[in-house]
Protein backbone atom coordinates (compact mmCIF):
# COMPACT_ATOMS: atom_id res chain seq x y z
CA UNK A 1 0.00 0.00 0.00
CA UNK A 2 1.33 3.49 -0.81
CA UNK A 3 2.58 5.18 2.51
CA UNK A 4 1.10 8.60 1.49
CA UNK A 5 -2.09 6.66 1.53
CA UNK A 6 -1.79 4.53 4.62
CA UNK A 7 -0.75 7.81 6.69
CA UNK A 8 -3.90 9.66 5.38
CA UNK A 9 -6.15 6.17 6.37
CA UNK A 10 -4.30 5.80 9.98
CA UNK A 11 -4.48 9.97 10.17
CA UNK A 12 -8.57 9.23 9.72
CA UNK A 13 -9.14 6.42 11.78
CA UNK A 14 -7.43 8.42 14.78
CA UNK A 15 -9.35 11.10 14.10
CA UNK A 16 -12.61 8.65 14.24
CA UNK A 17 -11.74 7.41 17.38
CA UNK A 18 -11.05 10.18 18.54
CA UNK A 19 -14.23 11.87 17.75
CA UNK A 20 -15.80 9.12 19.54
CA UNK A 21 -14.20 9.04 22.73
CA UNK A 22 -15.33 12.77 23.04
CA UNK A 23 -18.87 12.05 22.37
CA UNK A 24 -19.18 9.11 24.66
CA UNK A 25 -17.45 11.73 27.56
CA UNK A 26 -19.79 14.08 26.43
CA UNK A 27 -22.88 11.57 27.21
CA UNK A 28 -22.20 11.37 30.91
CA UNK A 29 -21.30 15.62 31.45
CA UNK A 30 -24.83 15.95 29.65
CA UNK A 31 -26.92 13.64 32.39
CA UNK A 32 -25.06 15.24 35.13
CA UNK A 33 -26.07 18.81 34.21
CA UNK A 34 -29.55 17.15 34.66
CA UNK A 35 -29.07 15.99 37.87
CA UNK A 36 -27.84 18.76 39.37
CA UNK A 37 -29.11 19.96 42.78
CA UNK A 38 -31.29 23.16 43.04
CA UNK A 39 -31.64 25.44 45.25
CA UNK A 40 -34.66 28.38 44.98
CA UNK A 41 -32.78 32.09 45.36
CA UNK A 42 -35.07 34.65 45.81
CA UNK A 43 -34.16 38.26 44.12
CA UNK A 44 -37.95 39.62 44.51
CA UNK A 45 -36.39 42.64 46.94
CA UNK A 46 -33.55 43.51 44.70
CA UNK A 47 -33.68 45.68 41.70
CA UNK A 48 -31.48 43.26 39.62
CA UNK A 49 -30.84 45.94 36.90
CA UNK A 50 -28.64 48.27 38.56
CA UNK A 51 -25.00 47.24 39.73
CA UNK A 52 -25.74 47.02 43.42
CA UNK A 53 -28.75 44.69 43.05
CA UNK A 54 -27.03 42.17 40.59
CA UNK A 55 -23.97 42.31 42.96
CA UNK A 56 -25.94 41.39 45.93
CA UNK A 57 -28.07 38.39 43.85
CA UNK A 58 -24.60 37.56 42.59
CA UNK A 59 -23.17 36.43 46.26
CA UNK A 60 -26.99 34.74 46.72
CA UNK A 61 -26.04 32.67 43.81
CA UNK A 62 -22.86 31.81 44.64
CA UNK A 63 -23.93 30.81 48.28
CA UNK A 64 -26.56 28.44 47.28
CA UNK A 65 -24.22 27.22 44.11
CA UNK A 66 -21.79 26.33 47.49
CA UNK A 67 -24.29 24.90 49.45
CA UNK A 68 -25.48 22.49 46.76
CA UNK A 69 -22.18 21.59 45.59
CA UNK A 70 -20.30 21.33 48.81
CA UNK A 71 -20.71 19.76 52.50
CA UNK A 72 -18.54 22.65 53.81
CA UNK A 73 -19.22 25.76 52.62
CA UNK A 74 -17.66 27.74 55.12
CA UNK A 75 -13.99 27.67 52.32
CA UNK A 76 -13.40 26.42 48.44
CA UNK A 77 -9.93 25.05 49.99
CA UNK A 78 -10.76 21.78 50.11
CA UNK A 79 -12.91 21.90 47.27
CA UNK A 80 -12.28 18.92 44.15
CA UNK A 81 -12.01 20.32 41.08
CA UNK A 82 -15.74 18.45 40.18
CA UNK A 83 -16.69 20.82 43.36
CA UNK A 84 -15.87 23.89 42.01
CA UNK A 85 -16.72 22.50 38.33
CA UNK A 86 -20.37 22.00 39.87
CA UNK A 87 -20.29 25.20 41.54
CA UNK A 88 -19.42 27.63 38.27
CA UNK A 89 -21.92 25.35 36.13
CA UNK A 90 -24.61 25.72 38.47
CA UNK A 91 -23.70 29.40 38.88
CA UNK A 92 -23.39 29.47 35.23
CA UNK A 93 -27.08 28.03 34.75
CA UNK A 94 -28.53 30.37 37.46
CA UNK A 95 -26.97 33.63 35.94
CA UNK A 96 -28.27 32.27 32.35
CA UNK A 97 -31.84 31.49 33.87
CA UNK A 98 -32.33 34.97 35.90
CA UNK A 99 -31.44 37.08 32.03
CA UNK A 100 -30.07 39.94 33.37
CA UNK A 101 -27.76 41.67 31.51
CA UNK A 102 -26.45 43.90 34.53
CA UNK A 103 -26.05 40.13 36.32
CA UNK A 104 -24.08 38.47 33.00
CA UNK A 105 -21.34 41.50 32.89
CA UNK A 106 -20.97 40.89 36.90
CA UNK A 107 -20.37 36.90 36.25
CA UNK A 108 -18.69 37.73 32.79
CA UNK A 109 -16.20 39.86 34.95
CA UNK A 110 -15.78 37.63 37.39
CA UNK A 111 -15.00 34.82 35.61
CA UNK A 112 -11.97 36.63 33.03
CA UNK A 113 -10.76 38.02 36.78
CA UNK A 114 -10.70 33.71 37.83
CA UNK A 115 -8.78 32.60 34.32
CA UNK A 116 -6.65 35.25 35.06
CA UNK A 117 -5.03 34.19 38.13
């Protein structure tokens, strides 16, 4: 068989496999977002579209994003990284759900200040 062949038909099948390892990962990351826990946060006595109000929901939010994800929420120290992955996907989700945009630049901010570290 011609190598410039073979190398283009072992080049594909990795590429195959590969595809399909990340779709049977992605099976299992789709069922937990399901199963996540809730927790109701109430922002009825906060005007959610100035600064002030989206800051305050934002630590609400985070709290209850710790208390679902963690049996010590007093410190992220001993947090796993599938801790703190469940508590930015659930803040993620609640930020997403509540539509605010004053709320989405807080998180946005937040979370470029977090990669940046």
């Amino acid at each position: 068989m011609n190598t410039a062949i073979r190398t283009k038909l072992c080049a594909a099948i990795y590429c195959l496999c590969g595809a399909t390892t990340l779709c049977a990962l992605q099976a299992p990351a789709i069922a937990a977002a399901d199963n996540l826990p809730t927790r109701r946060v109430s922002y009825a006595d906060l005007d959610i579209s100035k600064p002030a109000g989206a800051k305050v929901l934002y630590g609400r939010i985070e709290a209850a994003a710790r208390e679902v994800c963690l049996l010590d929420t007093s410190t992220l120290v001993g947090a796993t990284a599938r801790d703190r992955a469940c508590i930015n996907q659930a803040i993620d989700i609640a930020v997403k759900h509540v539509n605010s945009v004053a709320l989405s630049e807080l998180h946005s901010a937040r979370v470029i200040r977090l990669a940046g570290k």
